[in-house]
C-alpha atoms as a PDB file:
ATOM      1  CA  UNK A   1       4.634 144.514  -0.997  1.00  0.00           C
ATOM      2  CA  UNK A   2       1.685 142.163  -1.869  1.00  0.00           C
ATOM      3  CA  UNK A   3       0.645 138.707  -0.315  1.00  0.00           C
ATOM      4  CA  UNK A   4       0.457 136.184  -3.158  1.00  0.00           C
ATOM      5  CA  UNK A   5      -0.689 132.560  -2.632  1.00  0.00           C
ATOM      6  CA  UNK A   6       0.505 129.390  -4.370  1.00  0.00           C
ATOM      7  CA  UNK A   7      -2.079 126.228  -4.658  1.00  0.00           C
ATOM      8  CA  UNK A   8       0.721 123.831  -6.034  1.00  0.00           C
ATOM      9  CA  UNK A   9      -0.964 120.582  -5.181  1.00  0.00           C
ATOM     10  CA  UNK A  10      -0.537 117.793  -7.378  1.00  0.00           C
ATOM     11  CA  UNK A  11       2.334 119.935  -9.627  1.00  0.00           C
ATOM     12  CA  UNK A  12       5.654 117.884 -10.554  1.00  0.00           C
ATOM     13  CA  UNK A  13       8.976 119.212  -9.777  1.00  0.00           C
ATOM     14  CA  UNK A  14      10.211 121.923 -10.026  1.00  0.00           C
ATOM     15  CA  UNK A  15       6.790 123.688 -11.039  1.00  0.00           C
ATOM     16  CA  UNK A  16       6.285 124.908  -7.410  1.00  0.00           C
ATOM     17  CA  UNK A  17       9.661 126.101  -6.675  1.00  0.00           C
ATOM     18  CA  UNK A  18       9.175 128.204 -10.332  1.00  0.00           C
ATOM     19  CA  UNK A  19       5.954 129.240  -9.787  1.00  0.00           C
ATOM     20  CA  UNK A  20       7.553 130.366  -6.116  1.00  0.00           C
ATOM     21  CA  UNK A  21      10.457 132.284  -7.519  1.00  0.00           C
ATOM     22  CA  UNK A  22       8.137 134.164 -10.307  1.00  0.00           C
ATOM     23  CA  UNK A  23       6.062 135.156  -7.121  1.00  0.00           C
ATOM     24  CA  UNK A  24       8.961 136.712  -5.880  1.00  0.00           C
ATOM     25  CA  UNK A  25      10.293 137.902  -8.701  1.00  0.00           C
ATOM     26  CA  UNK A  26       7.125 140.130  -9.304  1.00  0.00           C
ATOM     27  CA  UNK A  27       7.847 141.550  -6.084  1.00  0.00           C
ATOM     28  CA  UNK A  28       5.594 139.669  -3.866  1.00  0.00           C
ATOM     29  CA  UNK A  29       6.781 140.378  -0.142  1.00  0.00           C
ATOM     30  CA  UNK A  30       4.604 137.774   1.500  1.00  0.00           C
ATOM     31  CA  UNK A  31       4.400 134.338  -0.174  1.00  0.00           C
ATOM     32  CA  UNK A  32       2.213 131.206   0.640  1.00  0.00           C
ATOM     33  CA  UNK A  33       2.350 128.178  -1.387  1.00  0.00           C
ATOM     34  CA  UNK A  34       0.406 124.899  -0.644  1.00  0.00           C
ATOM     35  CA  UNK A  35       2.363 121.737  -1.569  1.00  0.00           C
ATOM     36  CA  UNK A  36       1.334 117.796  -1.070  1.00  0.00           C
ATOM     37  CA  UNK A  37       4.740 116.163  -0.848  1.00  0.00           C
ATOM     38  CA  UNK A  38       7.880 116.277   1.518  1.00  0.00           C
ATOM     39  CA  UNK A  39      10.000 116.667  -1.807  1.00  0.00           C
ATOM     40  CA  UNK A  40       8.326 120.279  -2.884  1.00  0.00           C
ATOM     41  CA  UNK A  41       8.124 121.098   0.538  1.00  0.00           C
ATOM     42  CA  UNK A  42      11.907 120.846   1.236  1.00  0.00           C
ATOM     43  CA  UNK A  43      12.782 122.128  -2.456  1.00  0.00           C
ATOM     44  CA  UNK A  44      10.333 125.231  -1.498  1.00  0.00           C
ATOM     45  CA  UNK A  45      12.319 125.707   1.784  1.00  0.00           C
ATOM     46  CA  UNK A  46      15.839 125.277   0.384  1.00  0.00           C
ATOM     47  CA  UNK A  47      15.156 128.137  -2.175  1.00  0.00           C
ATOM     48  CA  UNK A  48      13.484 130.599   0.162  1.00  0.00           C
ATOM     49  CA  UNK A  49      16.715 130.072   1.644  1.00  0.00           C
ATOM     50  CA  UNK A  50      19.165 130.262  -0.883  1.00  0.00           C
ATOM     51  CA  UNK A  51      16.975 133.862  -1.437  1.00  0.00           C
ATOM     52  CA  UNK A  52      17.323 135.031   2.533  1.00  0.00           C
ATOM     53  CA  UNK A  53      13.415 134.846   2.540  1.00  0.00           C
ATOM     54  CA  UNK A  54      12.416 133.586   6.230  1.00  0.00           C
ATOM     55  CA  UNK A  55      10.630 130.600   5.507  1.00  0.00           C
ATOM     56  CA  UNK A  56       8.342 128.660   8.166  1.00  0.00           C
ATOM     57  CA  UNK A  57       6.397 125.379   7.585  1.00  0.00           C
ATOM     58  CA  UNK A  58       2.994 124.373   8.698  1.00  0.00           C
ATOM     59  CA  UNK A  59       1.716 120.800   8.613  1.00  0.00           C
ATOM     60  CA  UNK A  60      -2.343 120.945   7.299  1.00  0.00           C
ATOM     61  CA  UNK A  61      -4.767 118.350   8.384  1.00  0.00           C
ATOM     62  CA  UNK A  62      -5.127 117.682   4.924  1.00  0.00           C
ATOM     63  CA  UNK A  63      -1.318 116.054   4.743  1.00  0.00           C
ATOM     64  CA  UNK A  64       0.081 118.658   3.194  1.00  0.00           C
ATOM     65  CA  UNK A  65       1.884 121.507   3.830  1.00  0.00           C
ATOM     66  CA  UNK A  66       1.681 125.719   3.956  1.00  0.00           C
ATOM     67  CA  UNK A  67       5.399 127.635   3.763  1.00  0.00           C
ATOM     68  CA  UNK A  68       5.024 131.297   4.387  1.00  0.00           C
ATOM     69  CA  UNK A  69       7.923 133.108   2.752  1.00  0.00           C
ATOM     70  CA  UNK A  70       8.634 136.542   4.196  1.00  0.00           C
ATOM     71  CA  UNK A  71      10.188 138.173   1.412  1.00  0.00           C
ATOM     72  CA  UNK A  72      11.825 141.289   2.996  1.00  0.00           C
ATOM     73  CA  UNK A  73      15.225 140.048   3.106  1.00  0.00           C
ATOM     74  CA  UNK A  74      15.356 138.571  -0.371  1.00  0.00           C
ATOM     75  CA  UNK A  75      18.463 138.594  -2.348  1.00  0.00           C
ATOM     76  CA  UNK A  76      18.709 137.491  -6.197  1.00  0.00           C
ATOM     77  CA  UNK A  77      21.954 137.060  -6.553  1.00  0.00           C
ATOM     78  CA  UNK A  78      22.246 133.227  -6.667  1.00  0.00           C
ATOM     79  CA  UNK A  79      21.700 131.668 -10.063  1.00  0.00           C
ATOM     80  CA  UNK A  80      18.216 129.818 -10.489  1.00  0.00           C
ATOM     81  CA  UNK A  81      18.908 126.031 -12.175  1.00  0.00           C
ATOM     82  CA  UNK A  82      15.927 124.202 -11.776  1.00  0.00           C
ATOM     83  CA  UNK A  83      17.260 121.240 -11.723  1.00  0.00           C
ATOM     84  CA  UNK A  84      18.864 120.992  -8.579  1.00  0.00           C
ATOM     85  CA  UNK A  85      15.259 121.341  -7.445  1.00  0.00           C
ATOM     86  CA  UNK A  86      13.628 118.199  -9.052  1.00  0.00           C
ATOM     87  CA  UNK A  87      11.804 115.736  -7.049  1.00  0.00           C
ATOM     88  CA  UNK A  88      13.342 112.280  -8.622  1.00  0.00           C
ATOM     89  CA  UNK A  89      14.677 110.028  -6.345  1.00  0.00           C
ATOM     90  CA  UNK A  90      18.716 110.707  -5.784  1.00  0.00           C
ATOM     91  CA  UNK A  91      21.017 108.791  -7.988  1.00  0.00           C
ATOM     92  CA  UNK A  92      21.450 105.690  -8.020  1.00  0.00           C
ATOM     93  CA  UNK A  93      19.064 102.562  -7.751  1.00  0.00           C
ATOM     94  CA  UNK A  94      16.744 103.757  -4.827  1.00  0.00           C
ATOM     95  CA  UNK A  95      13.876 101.796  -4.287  1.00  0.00           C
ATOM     96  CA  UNK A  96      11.836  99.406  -6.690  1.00  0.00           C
ATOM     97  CA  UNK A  97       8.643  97.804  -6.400  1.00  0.00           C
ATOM     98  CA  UNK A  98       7.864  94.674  -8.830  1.00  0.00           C
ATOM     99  CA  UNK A  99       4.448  94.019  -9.632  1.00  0.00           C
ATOM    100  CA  UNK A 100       4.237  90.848 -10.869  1.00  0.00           C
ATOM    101  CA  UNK A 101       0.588  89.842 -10.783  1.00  0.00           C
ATOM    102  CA  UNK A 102      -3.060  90.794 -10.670  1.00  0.00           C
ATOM    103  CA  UNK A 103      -3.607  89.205  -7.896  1.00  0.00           C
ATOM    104  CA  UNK A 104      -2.042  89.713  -4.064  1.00  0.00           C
ATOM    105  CA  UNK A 105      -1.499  86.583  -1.989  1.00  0.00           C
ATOM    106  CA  UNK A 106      -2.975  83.043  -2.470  1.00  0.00           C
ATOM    107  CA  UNK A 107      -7.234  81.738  -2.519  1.00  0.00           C
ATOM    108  CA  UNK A 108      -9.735  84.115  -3.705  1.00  0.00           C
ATOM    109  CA  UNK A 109      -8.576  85.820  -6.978  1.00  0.00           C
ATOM    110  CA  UNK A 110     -11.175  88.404  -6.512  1.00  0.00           C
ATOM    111  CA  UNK A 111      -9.824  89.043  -3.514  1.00  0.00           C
ATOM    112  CA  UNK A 112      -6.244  88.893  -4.230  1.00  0.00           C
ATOM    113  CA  UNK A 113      -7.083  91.946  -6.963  1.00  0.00           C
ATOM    114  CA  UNK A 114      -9.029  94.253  -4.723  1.00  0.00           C
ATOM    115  CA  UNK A 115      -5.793  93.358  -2.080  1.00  0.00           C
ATOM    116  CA  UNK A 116      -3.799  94.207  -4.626  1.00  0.00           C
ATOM    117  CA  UNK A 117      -5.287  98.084  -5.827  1.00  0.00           C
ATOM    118  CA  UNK A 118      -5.075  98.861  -2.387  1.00  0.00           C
ATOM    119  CA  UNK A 119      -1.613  97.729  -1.855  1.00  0.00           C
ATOM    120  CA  UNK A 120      -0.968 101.132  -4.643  1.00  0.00           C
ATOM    121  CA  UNK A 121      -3.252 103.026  -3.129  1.00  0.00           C
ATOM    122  CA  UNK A 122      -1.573 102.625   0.438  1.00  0.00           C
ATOM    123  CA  UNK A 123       1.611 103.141  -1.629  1.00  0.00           C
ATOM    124  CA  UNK A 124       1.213 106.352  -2.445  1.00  0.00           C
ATOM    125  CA  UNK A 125       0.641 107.608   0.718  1.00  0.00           C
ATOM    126  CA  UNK A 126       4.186 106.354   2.126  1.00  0.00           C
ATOM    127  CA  UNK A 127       7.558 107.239   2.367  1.00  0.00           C
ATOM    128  CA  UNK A 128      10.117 107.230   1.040  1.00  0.00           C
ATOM    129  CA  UNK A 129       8.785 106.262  -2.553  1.00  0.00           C
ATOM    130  CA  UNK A 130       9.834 104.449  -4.918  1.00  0.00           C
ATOM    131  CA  UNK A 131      11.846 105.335  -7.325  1.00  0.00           C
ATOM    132  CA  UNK A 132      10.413 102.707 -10.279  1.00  0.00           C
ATOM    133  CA  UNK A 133       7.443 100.549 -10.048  1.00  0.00           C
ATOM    134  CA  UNK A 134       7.795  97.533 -12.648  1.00  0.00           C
ATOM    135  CA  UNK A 135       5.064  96.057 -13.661  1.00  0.00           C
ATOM    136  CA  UNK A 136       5.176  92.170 -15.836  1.00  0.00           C
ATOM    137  CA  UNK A 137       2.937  89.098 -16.377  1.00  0.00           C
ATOM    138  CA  UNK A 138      -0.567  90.276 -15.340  1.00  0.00           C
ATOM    139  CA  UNK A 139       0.718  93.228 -13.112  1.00  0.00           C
ATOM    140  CA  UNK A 140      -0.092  95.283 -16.292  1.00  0.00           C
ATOM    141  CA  UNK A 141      -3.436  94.720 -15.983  1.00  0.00           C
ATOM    142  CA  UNK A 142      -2.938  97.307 -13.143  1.00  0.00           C
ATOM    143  CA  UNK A 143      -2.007 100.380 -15.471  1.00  0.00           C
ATOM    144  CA  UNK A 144      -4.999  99.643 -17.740  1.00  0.00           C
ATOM    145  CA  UNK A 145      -8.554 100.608 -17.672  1.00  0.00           C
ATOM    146  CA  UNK A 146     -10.767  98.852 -15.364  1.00  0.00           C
ATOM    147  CA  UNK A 147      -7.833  99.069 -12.576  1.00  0.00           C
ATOM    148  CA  UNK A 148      -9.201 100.722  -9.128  1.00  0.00           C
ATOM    149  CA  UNK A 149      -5.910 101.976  -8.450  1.00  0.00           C
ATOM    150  CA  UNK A 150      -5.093 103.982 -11.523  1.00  0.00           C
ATOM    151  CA  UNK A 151      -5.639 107.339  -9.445  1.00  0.00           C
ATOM    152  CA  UNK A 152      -2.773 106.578  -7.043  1.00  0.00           C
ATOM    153  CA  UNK A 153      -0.671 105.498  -9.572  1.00  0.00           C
ATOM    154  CA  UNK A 154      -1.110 109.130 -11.685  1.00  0.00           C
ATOM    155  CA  UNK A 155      -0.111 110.804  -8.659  1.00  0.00           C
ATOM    156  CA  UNK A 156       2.792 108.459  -7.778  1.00  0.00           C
ATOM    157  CA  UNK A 157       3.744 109.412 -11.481  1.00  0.00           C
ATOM    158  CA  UNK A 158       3.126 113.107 -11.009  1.00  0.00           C
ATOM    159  CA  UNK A 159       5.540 112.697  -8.015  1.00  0.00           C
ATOM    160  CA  UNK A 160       8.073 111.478 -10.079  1.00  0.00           C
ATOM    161  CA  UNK A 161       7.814 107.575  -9.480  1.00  0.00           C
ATOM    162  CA  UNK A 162       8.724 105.512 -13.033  1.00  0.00           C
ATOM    163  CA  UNK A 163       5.819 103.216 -14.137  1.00  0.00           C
ATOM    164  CA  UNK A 164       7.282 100.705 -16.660  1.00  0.00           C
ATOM    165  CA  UNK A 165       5.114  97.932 -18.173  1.00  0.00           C
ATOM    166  CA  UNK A 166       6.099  95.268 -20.297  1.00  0.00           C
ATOM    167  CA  UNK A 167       5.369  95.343 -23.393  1.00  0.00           C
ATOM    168  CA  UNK A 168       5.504  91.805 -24.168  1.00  0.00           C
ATOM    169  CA  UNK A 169       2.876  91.546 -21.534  1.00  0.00           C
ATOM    170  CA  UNK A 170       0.957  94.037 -22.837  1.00  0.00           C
ATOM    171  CA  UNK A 171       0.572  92.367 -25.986  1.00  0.00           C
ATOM    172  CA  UNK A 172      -0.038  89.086 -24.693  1.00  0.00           C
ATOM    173  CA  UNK A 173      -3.114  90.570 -23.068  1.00  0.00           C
ATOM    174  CA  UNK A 174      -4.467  92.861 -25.630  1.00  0.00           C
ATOM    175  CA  UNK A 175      -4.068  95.761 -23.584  1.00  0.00           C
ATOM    176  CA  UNK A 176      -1.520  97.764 -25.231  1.00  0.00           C
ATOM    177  CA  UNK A 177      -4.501 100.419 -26.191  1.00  0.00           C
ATOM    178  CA  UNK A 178      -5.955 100.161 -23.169  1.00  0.00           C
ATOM    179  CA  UNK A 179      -2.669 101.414 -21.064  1.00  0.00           C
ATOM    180  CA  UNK A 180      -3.956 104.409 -18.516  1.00  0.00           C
ATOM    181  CA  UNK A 181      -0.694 105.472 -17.160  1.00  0.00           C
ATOM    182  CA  UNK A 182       2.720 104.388 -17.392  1.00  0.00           C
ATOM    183  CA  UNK A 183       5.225 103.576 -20.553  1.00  0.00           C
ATOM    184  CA  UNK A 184       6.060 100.643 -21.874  1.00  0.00           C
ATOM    185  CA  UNK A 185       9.080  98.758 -21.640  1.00  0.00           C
ATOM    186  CA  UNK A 186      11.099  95.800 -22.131  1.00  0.00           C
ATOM    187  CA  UNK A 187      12.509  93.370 -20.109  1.00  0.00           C
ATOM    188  CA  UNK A 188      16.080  94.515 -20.400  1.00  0.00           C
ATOM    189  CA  UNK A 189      15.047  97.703 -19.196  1.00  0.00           C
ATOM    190  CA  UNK A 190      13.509  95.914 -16.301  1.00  0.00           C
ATOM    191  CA  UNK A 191      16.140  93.803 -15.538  1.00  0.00           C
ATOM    192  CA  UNK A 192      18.575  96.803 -15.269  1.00  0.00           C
ATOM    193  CA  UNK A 193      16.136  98.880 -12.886  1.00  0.00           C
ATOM    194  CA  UNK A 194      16.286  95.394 -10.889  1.00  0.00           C
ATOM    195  CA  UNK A 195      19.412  94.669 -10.544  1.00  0.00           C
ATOM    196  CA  UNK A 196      20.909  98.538  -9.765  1.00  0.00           C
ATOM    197  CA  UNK A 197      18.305  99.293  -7.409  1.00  0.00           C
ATOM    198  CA  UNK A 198      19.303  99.631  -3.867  1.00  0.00           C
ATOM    199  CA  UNK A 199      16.649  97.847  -3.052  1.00  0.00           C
ATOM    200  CA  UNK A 200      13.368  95.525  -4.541  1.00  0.00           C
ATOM    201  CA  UNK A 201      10.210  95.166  -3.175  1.00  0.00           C
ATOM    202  CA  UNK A 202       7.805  92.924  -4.042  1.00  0.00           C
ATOM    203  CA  UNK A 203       4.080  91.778  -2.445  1.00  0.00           C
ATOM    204  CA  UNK A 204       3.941  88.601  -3.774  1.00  0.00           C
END
């Protein structure tokens, strides 16, 4: 049986557990996939599993992480629903950040906005994530063009993290047409992600 490797890096859920079981399904006996988050990494795992593939894990330098499936044992018998292997936050309110300005902190504005992009770009490199970023007032001005951290925030997306601006806010600032990344929203849709989140974070 053949070796076949997986580059699944920056995919959302469940694209590499798919791409993993057509692998095997082709009759691949040695698989190696490549993933950049703990979420694909344990969905990866948890199938090889539910398949009796032998499954080991190697942390990369790079952050992410190489599973070698040894497909000798597999079995197909369980039924394949790829939802049970998405990487959205567990229900219920999980975390939420609240961006609420273009600017972090008080005294130098230009300061507080370079503070501020790499407030998301640290962001995206922790865990656990959030499960909704919400962003009002001038914290749109983050999701638009211009913004330094609009690369972190498309992969926080990818990952399945909720960007919701306000529209209202939008509008106010002429930047409805210049939105990068993100949807738009309202503010009752805000205030419900507030108040049934587990938890709300804000850096202001």
């Amino acid at each position: 049986m053949d070796t076949v490797e997986l580059d699944c890096k920056g995919l959302p859920c469940p694209q590499p557990v798919i791409q993993t079981k057509e692998a095997l399904e082709r009759g691949a006996g040695n698989i190696k996939v490549i993933v950049d988050n703990k979420a694909s990494r344990e969905n990866i795992a948890r199938f090889a599993q539910s398949r009796n593939c032998d499954v080991t894990i190697q942390n990369l330098a790079s952050g992410c992480y190489l599973l070698t499936l040894d497909a000798a044992k597999a079995s197909d018998t369980q039924h394949f629903d790829p939802s049970e292997y998405d990487c959205a936050v567990p229900a219920g309110g999980g975390l939420v950040y609240v961006i609420a300005s273009d600017s972090m902190g008080r005294g130098s504005d230009e300061l507080g906005w370079a503070l501020l992009q790499t407030y998301i770009q640290t962001l995206e490199k922790i865990e656990p994530l959030p499960r909704k970023i919400l962003f009002y007032n001038a914290g749109v001005k983050l999701l638009t063009e211009g913004s330094g951290a609009l690369d972190a925030l498309q992969k926080l997306q990818q990952r399945g993290v909720d960007l919701l601006a306000c529209g209202t806010c939008l509008d106010y600032f002429k930047l409805k047409s210049a939105l990068q990344v993100g949807s738009i929203s309202n503010m009752y849709e805000i205030m419900t992600s507030m108040s049934e989140a587990d938890r709300v974070v804000s850096p202001f």
